[in-house]
PDB file of N, CA and C in Angstrom:
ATOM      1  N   UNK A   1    -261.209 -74.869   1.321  1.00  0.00           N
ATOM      2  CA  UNK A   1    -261.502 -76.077   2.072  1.00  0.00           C
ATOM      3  C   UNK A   1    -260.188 -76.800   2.369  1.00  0.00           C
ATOM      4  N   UNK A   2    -260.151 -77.464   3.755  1.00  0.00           N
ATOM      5  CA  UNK A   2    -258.603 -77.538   4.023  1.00  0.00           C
ATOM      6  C   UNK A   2    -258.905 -79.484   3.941  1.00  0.00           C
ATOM      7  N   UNK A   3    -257.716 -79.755   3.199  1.00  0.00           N
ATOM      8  CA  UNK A   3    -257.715 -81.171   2.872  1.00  0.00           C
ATOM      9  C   UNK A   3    -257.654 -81.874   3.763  1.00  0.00           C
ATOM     10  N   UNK A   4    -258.124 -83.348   4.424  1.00  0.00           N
ATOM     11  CA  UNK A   4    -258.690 -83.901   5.466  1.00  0.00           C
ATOM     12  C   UNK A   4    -257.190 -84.684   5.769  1.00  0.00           C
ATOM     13  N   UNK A   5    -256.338 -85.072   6.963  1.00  0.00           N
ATOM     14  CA  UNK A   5    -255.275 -85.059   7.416  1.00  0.00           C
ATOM     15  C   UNK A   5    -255.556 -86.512   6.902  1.00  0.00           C
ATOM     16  N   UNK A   6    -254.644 -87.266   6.142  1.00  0.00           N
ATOM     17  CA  UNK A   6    -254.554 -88.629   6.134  1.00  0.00           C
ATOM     18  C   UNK A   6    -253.447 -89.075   6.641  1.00  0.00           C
ATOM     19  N   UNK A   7    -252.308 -88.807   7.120  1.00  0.00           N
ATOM     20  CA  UNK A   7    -251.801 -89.356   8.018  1.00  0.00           C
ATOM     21  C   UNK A   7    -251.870 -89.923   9.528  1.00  0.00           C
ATOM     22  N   UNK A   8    -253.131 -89.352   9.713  1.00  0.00           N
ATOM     23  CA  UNK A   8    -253.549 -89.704  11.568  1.00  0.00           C
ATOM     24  C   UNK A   8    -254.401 -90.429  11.436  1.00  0.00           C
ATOM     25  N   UNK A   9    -254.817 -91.546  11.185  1.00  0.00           N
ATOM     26  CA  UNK A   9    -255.946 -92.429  11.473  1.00  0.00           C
ATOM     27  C   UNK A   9    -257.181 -91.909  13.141  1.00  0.00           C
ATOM     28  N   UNK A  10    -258.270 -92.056  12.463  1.00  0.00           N
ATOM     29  CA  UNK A  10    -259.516 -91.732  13.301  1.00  0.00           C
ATOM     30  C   UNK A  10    -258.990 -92.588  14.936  1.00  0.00           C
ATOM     31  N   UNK A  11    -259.245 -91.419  15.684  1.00  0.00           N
ATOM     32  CA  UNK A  11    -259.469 -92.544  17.140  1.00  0.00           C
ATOM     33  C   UNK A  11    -260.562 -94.043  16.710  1.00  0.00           C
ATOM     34  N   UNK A  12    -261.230 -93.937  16.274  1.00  0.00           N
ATOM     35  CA  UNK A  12    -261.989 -95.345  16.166  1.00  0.00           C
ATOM     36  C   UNK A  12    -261.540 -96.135  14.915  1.00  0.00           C
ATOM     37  N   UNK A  13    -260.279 -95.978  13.932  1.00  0.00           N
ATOM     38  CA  UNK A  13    -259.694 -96.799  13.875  1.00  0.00           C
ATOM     39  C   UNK A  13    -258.012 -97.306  14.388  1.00  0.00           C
ATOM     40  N   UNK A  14    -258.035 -96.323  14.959  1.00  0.00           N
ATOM     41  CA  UNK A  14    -256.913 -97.021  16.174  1.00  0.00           C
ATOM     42  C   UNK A  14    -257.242 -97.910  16.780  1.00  0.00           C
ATOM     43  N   UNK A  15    -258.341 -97.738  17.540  1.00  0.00           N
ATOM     44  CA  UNK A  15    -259.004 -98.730  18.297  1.00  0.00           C
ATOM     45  C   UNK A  15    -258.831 -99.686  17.895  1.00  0.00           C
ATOM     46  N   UNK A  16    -259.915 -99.919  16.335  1.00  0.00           N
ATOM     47  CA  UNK A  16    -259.881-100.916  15.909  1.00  0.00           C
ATOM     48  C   UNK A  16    -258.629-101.476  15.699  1.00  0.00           C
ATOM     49  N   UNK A  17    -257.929-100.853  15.363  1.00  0.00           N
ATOM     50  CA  UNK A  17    -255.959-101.843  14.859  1.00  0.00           C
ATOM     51  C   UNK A  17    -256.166-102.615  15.874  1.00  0.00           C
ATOM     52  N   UNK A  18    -255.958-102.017  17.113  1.00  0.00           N
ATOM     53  CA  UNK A  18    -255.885-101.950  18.460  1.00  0.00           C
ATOM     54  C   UNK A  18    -255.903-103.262  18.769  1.00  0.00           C
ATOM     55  N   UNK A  19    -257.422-103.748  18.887  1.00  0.00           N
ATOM     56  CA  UNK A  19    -258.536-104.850  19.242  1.00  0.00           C
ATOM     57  C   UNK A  19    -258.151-105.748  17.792  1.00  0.00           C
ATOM     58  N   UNK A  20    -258.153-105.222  16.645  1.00  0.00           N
ATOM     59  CA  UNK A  20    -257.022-106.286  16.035  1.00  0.00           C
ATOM     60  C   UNK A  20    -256.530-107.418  15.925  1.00  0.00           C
ATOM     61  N   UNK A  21    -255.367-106.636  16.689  1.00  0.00           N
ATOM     62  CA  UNK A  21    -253.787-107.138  16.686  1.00  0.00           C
ATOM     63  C   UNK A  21    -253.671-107.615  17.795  1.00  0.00           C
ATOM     64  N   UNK A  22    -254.590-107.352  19.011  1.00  0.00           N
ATOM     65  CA  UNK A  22    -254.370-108.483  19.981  1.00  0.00           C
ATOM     66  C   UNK A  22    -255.409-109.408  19.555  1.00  0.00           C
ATOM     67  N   UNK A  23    -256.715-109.368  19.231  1.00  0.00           N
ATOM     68  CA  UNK A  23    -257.078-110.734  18.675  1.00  0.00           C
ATOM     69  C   UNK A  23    -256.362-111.647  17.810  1.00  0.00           C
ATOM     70  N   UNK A  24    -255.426-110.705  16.835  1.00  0.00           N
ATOM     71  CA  UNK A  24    -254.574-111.919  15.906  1.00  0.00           C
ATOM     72  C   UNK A  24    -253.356-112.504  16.797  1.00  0.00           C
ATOM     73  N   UNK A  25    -252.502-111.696  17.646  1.00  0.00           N
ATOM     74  CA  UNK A  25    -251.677-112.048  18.492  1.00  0.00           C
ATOM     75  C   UNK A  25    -252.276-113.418  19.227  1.00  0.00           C
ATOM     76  N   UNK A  26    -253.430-113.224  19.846  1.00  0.00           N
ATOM     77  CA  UNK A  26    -253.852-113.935  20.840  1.00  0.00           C
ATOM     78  C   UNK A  26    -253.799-115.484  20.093  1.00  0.00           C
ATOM     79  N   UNK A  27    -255.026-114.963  18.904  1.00  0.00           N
ATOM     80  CA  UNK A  27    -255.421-116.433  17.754  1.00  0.00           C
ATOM     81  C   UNK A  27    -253.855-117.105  17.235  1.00  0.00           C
ATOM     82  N   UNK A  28    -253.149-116.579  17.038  1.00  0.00           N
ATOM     83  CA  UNK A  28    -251.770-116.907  16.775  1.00  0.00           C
ATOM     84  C   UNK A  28    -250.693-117.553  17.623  1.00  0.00           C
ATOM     85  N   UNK A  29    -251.128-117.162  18.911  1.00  0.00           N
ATOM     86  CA  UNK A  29    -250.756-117.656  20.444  1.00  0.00           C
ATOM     87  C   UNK A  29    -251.264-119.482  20.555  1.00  0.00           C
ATOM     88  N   UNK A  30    -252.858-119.389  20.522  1.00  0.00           N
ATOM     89  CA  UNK A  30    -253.448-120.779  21.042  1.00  0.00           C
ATOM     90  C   UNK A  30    -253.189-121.352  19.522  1.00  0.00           C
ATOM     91  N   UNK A  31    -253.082-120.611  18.360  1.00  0.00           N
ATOM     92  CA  UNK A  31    -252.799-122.291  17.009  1.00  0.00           C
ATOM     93  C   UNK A  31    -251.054-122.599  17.713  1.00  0.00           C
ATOM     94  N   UNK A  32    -250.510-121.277  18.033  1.00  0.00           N
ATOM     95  CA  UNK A  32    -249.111-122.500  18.426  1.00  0.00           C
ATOM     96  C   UNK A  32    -249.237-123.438  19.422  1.00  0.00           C
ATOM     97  N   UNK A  33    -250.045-123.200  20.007  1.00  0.00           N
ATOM     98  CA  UNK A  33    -250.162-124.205  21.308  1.00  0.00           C
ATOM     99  C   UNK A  33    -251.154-125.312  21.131  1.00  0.00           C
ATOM    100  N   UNK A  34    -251.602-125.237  20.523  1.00  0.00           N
ATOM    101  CA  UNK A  34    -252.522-126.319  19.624  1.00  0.00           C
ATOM    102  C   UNK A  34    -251.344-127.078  18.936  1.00  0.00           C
ATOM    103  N   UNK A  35    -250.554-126.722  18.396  1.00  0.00           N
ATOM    104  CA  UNK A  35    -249.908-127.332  17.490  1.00  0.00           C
ATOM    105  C   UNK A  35    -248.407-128.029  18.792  1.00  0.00           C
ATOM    106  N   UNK A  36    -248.081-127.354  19.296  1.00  0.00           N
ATOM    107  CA  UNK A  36    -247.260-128.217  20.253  1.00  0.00           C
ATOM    108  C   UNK A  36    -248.004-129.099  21.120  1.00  0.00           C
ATOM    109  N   UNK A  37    -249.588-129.014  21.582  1.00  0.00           N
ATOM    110  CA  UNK A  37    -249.953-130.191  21.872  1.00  0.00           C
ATOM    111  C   UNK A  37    -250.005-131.120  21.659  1.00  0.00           C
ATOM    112  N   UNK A  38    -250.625-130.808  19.835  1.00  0.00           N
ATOM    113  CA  UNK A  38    -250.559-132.142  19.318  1.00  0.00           C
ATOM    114  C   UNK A  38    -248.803-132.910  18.844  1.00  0.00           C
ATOM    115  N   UNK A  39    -248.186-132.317  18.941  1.00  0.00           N
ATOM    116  CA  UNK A  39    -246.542-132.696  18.786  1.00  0.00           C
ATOM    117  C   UNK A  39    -246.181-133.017  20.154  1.00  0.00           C
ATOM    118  N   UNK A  40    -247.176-132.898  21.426  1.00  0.00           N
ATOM    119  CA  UNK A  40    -246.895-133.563  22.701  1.00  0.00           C
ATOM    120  C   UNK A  40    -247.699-135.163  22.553  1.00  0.00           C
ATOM    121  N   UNK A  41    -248.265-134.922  22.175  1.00  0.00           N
ATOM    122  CA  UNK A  41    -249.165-136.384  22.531  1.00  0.00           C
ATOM    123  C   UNK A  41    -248.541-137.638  21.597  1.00  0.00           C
ATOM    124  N   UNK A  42    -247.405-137.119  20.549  1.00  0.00           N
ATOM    125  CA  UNK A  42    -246.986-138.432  20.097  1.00  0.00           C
ATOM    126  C   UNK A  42    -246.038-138.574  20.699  1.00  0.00           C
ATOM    127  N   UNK A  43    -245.321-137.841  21.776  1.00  0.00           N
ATOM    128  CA  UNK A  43    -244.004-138.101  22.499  1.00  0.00           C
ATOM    129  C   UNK A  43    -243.815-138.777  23.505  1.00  0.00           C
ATOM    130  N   UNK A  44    -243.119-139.680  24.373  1.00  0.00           N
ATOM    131  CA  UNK A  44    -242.676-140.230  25.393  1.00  0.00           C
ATOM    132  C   UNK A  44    -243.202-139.083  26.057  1.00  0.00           C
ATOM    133  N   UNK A  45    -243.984-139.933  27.589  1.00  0.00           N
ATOM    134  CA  UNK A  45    -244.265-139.282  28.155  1.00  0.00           C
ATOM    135  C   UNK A  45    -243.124-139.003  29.383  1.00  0.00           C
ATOM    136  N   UNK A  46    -242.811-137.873  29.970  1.00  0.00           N
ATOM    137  CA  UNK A  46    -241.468-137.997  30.642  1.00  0.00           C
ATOM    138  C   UNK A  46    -239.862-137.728  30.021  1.00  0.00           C
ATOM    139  N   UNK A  47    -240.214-137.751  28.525  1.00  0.00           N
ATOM    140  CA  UNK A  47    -239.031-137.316  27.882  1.00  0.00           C
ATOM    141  C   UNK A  47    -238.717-135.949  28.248  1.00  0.00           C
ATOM    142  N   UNK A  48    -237.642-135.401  27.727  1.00  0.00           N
ATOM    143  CA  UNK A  48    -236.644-134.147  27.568  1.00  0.00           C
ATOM    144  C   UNK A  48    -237.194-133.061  26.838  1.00  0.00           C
ATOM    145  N   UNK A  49    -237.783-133.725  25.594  1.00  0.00           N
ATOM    146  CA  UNK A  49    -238.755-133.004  24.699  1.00  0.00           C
ATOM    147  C   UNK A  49    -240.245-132.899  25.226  1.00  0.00           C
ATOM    148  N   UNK A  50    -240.551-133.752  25.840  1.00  0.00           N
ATOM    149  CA  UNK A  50    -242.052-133.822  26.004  1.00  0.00           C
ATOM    150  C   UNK A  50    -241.916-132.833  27.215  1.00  0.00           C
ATOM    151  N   UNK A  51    -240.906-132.569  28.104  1.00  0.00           N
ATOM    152  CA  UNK A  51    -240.988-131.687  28.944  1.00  0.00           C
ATOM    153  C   UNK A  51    -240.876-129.943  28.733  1.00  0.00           C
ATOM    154  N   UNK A  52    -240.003-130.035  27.733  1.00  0.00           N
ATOM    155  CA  UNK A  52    -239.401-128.922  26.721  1.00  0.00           C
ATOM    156  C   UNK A  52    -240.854-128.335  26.227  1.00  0.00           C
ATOM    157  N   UNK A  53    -241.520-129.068  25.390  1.00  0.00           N
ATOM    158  CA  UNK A  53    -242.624-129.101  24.936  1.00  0.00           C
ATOM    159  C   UNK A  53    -243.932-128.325  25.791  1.00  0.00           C
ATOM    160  N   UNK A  54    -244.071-128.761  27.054  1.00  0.00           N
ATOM    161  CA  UNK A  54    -245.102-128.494  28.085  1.00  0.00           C
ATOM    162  C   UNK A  54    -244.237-127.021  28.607  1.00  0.00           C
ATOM    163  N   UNK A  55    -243.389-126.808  28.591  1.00  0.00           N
ATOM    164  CA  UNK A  55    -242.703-125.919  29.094  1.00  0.00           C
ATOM    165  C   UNK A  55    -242.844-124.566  28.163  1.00  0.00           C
ATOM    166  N   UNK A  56    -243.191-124.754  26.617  1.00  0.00           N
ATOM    167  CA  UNK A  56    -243.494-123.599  25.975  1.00  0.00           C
ATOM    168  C   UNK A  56    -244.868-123.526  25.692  1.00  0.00           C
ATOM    169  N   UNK A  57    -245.579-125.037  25.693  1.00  0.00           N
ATOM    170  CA  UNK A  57    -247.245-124.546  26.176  1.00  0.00           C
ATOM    171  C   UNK A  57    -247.536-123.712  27.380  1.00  0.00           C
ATOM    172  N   UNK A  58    -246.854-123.809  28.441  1.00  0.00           N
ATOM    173  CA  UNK A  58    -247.401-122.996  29.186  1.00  0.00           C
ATOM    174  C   UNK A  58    -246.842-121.398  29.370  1.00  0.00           C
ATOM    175  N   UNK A  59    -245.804-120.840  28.639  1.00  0.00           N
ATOM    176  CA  UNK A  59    -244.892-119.716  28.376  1.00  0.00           C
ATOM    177  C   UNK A  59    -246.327-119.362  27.413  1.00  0.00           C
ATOM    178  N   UNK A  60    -246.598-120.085  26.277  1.00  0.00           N
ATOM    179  CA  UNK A  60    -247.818-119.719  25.208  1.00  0.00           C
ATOM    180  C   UNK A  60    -248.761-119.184  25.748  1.00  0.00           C
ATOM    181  N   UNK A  61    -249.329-119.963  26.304  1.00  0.00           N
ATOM    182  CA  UNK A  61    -250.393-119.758  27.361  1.00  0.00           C
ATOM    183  C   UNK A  61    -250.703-118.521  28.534  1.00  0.00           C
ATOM    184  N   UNK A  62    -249.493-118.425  29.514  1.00  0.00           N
ATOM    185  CA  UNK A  62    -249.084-117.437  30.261  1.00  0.00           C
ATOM    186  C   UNK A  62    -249.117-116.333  29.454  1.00  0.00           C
ATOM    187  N   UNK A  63    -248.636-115.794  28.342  1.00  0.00           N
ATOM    188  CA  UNK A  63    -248.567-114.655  27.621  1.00  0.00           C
ATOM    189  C   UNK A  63    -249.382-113.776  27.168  1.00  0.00           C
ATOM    190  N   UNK A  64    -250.645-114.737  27.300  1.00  0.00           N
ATOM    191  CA  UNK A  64    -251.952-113.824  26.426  1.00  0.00           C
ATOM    192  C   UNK A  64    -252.218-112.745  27.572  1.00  0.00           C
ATOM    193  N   UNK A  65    -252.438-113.380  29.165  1.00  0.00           N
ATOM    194  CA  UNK A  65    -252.747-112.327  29.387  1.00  0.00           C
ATOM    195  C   UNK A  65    -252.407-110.983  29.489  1.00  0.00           C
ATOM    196  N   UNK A  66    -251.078-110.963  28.991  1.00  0.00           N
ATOM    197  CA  UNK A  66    -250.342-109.886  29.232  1.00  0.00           C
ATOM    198  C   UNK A  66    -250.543-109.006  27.598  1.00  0.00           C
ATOM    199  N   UNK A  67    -251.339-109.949  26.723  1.00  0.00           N
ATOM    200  CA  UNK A  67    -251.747-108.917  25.439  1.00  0.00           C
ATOM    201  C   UNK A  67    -252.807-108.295  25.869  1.00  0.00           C
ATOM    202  N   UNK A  68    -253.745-108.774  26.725  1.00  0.00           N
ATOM    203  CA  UNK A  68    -254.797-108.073  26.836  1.00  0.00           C
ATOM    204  C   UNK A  68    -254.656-106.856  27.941  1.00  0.00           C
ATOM    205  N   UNK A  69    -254.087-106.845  28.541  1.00  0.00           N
ATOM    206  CA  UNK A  69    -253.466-105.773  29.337  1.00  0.00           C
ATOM    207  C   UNK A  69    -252.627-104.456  28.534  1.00  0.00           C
ATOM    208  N   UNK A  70    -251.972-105.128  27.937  1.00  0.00           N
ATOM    209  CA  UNK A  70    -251.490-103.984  26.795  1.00  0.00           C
ATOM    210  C   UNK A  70    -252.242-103.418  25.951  1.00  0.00           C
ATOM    211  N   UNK A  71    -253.292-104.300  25.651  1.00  0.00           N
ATOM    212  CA  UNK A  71    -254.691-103.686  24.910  1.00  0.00           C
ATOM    213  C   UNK A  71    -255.270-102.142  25.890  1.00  0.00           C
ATOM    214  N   UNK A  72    -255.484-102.632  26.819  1.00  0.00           N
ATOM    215  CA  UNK A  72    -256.434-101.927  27.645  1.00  0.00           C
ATOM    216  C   UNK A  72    -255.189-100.729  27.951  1.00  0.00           C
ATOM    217  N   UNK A  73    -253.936-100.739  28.465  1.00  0.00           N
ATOM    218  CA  UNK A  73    -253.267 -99.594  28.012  1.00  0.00           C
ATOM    219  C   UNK A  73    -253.468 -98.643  26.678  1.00  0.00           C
ATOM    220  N   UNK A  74    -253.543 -99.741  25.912  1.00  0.00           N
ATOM    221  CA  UNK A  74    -253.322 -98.956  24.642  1.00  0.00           C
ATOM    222  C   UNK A  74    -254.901 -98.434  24.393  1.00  0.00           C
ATOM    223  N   UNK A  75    -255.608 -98.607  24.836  1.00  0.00           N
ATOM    224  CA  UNK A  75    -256.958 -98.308  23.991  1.00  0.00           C
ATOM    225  C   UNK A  75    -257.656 -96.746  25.363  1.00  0.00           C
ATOM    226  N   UNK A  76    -256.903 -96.795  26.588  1.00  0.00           N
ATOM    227  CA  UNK A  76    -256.698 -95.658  27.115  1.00  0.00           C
ATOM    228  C   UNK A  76    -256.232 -94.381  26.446  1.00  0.00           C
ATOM    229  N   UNK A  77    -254.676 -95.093  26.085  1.00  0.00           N
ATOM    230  CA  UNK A  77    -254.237 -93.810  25.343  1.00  0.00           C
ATOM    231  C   UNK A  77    -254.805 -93.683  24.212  1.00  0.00           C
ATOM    232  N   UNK A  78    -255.113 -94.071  24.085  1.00  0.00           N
ATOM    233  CA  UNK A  78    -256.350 -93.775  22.219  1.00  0.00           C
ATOM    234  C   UNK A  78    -257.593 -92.372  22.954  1.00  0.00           C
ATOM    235  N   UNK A  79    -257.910 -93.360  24.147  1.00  0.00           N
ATOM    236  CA  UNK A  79    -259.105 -92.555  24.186  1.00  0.00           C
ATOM    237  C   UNK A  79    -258.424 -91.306  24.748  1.00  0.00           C
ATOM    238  N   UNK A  80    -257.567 -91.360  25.417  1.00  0.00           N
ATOM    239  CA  UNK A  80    -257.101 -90.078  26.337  1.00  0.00           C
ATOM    240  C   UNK A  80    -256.609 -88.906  25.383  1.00  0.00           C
ATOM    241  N   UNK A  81    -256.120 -89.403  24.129  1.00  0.00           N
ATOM    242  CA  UNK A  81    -255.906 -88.215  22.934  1.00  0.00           C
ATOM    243  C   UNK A  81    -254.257 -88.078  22.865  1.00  0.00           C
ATOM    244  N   UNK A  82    -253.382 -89.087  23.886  1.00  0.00           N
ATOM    245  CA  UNK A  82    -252.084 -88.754  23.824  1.00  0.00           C
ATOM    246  C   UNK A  82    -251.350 -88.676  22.251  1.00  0.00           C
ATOM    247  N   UNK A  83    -251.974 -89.421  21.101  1.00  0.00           N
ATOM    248  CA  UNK A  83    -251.404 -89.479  19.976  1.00  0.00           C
ATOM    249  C   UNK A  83    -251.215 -88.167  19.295  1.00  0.00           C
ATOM    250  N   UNK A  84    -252.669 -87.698  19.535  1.00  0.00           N
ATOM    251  CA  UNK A  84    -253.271 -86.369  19.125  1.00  0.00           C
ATOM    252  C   UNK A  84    -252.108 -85.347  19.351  1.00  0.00           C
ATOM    253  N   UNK A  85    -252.137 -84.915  20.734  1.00  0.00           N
ATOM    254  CA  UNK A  85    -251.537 -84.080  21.426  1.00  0.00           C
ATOM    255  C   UNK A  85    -250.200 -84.401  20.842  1.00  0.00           C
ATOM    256  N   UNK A  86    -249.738 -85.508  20.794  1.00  0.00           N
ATOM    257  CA  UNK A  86    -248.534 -85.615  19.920  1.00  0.00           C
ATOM    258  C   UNK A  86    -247.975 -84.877  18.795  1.00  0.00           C
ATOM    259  N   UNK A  87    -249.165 -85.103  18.031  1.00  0.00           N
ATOM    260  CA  UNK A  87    -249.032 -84.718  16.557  1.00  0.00           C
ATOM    261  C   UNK A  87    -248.928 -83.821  16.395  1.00  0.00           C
ATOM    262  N   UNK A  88    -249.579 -82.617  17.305  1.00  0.00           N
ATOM    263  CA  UNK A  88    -249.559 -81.144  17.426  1.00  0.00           C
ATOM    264  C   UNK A  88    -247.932 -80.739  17.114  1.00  0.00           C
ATOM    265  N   UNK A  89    -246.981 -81.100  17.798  1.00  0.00           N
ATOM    266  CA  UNK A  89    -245.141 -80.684  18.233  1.00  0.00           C
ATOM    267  C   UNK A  89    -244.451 -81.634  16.685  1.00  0.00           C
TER     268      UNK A  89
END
């Protein structure tokens, strides 16, 4: 009986990492931006900082969608078997 490969994780928990790590990315994304909001609302409005401030809420913001896009790359190549085929060489 040939011993079961534990170095390659199952296509369905790749996935799962997968779906994950952009949910924690993402959740990790809006508490920072939660948290520079509220560090906006005690500031001069019109300040240097308060502009600084709005300027990486929306960099925060702008970014997610580009995790979920990398998701959907990545969960292609999961399904497409490229890891697999890898492992073979």
């Amino acid at each position: 009986m040939k011993p079961a490969n534990t170095d390659s994780p199952s296509q369905s928990a790749r996935r799962k990492n997968a779906i994950l790590g952009a949910l924690s990315s993402t959740l990790m994304r809006l508490t920072s931006v939660a948290v520079l909001l509220w560090l906006r609302a005690g500031m001069e409005p019109g300040a240097f900082l308060s502009r600084l401030t709005l300027l990486l809420i929306v960099l925060g913001i702008g970014s997610i969608p580009f995790i979920w896009i990398s998701l959907k790359t990545r969960l292609k190549e999961i399904q497409g078997g490229e890891e697999d085929a890898a492992a073979q060489y």
